[in-house]
PDB file of N, CA and C in Angstrom:
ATOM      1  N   UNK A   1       0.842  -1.179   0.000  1.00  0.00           N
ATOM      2  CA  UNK A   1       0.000   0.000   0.000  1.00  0.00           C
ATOM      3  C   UNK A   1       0.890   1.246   0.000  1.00  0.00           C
ATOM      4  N   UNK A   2       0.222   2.103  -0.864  1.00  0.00           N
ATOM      5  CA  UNK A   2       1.456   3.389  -1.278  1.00  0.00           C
ATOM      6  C   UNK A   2      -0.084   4.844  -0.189  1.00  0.00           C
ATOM      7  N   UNK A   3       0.749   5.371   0.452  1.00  0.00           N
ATOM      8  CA  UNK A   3       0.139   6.357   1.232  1.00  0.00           C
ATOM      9  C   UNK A   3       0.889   8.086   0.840  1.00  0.00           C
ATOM     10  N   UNK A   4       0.361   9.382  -0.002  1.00  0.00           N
ATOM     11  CA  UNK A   4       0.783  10.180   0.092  1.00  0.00           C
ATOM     12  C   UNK A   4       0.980  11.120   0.716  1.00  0.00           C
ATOM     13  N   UNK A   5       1.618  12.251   0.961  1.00  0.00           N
ATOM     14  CA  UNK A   5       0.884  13.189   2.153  1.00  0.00           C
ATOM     15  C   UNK A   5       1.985  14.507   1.753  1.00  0.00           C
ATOM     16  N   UNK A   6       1.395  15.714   2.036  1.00  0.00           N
ATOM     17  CA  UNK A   6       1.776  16.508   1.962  1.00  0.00           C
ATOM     18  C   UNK A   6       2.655  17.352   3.035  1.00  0.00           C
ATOM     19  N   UNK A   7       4.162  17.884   3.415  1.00  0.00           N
ATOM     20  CA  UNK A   7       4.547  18.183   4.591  1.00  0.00           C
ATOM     21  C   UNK A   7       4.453  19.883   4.761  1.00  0.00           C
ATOM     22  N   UNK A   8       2.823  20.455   5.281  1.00  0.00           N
ATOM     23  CA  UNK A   8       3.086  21.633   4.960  1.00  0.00           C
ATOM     24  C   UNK A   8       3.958  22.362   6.134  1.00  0.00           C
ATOM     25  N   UNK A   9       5.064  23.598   5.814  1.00  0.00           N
ATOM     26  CA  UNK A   9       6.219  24.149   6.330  1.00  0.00           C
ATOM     27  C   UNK A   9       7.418  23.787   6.651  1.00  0.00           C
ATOM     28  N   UNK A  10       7.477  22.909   5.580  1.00  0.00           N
ATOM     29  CA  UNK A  10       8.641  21.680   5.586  1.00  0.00           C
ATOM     30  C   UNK A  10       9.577  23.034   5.422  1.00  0.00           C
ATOM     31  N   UNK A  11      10.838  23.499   6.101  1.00  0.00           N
ATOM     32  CA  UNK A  11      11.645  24.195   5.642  1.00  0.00           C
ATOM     33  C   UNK A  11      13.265  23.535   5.772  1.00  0.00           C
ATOM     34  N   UNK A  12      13.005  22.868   5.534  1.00  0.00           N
ATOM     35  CA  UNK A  12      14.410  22.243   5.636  1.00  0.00           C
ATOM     36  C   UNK A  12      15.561  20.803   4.951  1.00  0.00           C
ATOM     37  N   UNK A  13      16.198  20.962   3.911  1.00  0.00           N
ATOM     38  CA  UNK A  13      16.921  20.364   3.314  1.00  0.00           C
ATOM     39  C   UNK A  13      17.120  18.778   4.177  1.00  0.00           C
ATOM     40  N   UNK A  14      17.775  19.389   5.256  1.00  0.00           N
ATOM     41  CA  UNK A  14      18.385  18.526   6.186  1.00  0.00           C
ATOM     42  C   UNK A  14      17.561  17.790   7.063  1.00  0.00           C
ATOM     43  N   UNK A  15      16.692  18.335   7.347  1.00  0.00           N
ATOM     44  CA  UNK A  15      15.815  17.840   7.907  1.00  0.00           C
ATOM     45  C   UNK A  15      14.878  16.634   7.833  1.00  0.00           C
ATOM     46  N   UNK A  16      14.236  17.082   6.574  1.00  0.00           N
ATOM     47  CA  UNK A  16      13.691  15.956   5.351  1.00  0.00           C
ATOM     48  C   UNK A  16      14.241  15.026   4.938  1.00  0.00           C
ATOM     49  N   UNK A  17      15.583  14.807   5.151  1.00  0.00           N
ATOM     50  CA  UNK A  17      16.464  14.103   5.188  1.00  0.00           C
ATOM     51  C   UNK A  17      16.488  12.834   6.037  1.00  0.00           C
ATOM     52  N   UNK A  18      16.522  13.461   7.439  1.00  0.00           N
ATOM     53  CA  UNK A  18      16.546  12.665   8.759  1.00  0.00           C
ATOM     54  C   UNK A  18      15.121  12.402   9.053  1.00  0.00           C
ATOM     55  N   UNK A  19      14.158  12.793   8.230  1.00  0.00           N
ATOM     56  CA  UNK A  19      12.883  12.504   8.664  1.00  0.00           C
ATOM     57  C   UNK A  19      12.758  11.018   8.012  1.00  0.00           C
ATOM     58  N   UNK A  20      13.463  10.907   6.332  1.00  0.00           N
ATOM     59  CA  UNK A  20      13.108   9.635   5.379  1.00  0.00           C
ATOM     60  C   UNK A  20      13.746   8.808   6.078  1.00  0.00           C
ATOM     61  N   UNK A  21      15.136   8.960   6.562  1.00  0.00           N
ATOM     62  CA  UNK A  21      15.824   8.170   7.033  1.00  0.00           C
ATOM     63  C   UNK A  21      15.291   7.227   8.137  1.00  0.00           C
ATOM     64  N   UNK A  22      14.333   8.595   9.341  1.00  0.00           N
ATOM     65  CA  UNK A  22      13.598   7.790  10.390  1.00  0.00           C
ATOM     66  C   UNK A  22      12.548   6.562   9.821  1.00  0.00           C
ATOM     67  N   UNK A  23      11.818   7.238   9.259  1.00  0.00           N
ATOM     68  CA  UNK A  23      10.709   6.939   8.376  1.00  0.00           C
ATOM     69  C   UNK A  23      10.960   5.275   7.638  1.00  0.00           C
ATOM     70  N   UNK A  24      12.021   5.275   7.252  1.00  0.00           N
ATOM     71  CA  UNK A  24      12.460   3.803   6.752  1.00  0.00           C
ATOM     72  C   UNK A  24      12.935   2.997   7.697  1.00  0.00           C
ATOM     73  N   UNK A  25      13.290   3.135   8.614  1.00  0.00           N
ATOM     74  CA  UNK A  25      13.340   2.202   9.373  1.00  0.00           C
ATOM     75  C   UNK A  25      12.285   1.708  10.466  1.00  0.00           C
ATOM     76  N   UNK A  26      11.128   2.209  10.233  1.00  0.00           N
ATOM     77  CA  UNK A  26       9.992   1.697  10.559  1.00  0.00           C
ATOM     78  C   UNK A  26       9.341   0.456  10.543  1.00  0.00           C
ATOM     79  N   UNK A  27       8.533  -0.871  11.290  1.00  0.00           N
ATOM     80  CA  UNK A  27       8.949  -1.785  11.345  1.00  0.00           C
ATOM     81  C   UNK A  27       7.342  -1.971  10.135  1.00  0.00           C
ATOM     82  N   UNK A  28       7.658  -2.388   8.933  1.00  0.00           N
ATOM     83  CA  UNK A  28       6.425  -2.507   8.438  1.00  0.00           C
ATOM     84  C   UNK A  28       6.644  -1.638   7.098  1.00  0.00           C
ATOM     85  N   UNK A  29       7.678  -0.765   7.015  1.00  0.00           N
ATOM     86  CA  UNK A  29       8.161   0.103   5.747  1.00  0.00           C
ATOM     87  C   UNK A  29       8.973  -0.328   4.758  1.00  0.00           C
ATOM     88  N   UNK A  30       8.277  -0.643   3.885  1.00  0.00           N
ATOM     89  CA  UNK A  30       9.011  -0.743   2.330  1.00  0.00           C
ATOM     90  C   UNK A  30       9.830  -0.118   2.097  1.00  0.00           C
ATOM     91  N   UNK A  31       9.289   1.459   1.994  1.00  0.00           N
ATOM     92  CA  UNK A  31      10.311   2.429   1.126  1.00  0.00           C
ATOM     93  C   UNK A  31       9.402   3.978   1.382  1.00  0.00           C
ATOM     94  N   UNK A  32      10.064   4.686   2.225  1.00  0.00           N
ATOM     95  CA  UNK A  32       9.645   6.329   2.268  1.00  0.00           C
ATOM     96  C   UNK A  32      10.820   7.667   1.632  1.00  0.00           C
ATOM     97  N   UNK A  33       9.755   7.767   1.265  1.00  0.00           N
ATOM     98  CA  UNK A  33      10.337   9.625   0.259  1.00  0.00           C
ATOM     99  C   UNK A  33      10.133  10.476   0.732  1.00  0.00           C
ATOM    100  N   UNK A  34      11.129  11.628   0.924  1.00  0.00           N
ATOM    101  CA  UNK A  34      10.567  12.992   1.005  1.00  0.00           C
ATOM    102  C   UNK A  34      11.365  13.695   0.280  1.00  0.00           C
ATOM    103  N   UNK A  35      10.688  14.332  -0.513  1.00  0.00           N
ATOM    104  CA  UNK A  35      11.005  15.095  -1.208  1.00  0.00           C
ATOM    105  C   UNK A  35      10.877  16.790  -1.033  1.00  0.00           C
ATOM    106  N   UNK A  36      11.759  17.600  -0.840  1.00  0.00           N
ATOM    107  CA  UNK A  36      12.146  18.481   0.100  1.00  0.00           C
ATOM    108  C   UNK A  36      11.567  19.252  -0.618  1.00  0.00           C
ATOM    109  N   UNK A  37      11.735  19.364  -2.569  1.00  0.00           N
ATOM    110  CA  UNK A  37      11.421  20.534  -3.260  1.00  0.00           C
ATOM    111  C   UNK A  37       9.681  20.204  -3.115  1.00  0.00           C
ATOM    112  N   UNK A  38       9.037  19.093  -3.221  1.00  0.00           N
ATOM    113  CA  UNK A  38       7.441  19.293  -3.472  1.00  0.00           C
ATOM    114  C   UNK A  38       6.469  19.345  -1.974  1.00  0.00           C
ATOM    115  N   UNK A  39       7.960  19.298  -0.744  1.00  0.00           N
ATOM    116  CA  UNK A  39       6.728  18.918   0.120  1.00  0.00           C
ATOM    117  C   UNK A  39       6.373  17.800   0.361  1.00  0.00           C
ATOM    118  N   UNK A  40       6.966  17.168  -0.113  1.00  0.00           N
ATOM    119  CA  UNK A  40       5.998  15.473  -0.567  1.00  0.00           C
ATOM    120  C   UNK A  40       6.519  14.092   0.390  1.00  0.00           C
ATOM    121  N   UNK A  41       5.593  13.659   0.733  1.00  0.00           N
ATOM    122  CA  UNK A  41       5.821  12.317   2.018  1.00  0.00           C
ATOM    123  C   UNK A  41       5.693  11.274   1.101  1.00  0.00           C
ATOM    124  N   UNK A  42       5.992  10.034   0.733  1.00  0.00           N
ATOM    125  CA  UNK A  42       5.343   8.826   0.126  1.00  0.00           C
ATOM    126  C   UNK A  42       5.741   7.448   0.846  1.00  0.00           C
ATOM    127  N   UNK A  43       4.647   6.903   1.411  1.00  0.00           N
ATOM    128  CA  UNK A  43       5.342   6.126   2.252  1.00  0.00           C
ATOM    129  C   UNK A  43       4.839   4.651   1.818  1.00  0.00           C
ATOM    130  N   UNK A  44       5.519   3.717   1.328  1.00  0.00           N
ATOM    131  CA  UNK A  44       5.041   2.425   0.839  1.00  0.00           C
ATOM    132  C   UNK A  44       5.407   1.401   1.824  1.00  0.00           C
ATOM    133  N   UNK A  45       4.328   0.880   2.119  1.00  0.00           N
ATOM    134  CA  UNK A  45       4.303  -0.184   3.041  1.00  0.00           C
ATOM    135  C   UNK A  45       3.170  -1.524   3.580  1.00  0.00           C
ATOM    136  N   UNK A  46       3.566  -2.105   4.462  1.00  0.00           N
ATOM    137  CA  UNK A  46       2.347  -3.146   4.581  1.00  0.00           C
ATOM    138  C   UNK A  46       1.108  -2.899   4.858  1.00  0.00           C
ATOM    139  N   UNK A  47      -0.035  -3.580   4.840  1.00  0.00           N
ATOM    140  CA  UNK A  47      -1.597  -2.568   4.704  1.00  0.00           C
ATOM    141  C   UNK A  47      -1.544  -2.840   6.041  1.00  0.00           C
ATOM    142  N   UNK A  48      -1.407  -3.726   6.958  1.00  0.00           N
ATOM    143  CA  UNK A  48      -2.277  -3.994   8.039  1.00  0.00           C
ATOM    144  C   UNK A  48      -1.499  -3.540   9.367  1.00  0.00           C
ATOM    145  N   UNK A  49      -0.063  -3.014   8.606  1.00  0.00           N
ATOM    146  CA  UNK A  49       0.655  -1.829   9.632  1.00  0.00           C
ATOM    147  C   UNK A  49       0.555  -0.401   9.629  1.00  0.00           C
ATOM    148  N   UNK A  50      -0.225  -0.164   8.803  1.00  0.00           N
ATOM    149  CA  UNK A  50      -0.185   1.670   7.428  1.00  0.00           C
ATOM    150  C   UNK A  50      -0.752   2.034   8.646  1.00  0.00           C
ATOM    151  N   UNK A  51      -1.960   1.679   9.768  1.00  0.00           N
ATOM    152  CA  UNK A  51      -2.360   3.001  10.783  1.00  0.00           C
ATOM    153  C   UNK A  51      -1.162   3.499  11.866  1.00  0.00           C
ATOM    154  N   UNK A  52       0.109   2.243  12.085  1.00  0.00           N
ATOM    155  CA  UNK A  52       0.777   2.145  12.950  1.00  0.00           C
ATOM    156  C   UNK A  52       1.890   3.114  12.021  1.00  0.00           C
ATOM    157  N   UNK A  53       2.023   2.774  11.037  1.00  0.00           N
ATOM    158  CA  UNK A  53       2.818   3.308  10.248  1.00  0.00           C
ATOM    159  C   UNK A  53       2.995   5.389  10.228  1.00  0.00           C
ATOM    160  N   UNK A  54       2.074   5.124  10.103  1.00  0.00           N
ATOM    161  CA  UNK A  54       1.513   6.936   9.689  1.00  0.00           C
ATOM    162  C   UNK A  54       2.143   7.499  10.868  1.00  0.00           C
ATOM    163  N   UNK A  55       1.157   7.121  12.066  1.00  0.00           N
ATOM    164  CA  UNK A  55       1.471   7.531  13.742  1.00  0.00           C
ATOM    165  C   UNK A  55       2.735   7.802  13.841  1.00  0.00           C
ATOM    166  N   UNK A  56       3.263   6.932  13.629  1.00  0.00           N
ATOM    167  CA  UNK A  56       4.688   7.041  13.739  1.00  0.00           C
ATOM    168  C   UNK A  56       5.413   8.111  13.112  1.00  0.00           C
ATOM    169  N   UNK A  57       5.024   7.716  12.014  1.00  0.00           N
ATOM    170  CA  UNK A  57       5.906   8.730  11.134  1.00  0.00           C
ATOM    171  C   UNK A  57       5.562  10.218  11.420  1.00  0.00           C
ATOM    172  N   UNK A  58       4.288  10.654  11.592  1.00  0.00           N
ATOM    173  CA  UNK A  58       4.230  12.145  12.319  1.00  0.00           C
ATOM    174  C   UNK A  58       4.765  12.350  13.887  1.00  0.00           C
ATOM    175  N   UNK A  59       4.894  11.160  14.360  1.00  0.00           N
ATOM    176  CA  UNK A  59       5.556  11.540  15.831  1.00  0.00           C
ATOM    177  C   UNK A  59       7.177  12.048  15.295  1.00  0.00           C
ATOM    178  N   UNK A  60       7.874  11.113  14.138  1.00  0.00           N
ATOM    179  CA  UNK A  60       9.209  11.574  13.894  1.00  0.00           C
ATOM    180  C   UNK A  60       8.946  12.820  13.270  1.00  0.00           C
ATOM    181  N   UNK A  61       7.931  13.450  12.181  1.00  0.00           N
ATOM    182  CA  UNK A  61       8.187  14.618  11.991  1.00  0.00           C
ATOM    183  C   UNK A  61       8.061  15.274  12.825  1.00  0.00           C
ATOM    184  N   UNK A  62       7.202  15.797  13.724  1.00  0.00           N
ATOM    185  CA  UNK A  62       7.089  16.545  14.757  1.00  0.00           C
ATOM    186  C   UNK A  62       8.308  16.736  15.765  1.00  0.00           C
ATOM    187  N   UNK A  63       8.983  15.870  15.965  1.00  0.00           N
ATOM    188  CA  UNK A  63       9.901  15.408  16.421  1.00  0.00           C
ATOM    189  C   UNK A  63      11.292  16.189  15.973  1.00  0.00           C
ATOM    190  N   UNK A  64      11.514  16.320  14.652  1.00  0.00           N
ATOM    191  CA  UNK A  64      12.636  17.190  14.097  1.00  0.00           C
ATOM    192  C   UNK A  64      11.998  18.228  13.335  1.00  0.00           C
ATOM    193  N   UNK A  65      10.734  18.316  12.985  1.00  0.00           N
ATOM    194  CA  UNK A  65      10.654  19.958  12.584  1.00  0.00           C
ATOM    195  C   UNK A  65       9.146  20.049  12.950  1.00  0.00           C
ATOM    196  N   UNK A  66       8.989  20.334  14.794  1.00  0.00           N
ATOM    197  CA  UNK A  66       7.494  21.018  15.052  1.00  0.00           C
ATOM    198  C   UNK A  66       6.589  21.519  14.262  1.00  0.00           C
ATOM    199  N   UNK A  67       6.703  22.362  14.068  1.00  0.00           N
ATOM    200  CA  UNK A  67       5.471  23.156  13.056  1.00  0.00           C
ATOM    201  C   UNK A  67       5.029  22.391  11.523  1.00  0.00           C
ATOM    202  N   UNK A  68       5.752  21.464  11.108  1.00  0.00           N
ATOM    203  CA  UNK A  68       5.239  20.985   9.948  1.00  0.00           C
ATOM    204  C   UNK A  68       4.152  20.299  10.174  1.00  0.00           C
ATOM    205  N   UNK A  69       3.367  20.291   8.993  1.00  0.00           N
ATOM    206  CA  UNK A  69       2.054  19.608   9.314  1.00  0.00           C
ATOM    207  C   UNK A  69       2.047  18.876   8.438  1.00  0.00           C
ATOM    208  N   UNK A  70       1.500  17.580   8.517  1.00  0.00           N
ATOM    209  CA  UNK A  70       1.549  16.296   7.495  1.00  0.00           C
ATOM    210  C   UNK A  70      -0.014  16.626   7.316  1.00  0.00           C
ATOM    211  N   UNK A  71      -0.238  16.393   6.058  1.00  0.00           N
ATOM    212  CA  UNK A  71      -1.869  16.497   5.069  1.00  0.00           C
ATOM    213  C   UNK A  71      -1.733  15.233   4.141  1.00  0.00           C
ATOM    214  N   UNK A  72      -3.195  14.817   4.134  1.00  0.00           N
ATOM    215  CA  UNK A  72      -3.279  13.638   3.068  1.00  0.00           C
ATOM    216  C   UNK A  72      -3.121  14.102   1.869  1.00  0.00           C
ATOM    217  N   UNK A  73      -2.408  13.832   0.648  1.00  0.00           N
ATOM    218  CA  UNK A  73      -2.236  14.681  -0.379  1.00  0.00           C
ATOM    219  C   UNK A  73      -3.283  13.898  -1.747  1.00  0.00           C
TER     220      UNK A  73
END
């Protein structure tokens, strides 16, 4: 299952960086993107982990850049 999402106030190169990085090592993650120039989250992974999945992954954004807000895209 492929999940998109939008990171609005993503300001940061580096950041987005350490977010994919978290993001993939998630227990249930295929393969996550972020793409710094669109904003863009893509997170491919198993269906029957994707609610555990998500959670997570906004606890790590929040985590290295507060104010961004993850949106379903």
């Amino acid at each position: 299952m492929k999940k998109r999402f939008i990171l609005e106030g993503l300001g940061c190169a580096n950041c987005a960086a350490k977010m994919e990085d978290a993001i993939n090592k998630l227990d249930g993650v295929k393969s996550a993107t972020v793409n710094f120039l669109t904003s863009k989250l893509v997170i491919e992974g198993e269906d029957e982990k994707m609610p555990e999945i998500i959670l997570a992954a906004e606890k790590i954004i929040k985590k290295i850049e507060p104010d961004v807000v993850m949106k379903k895209a």
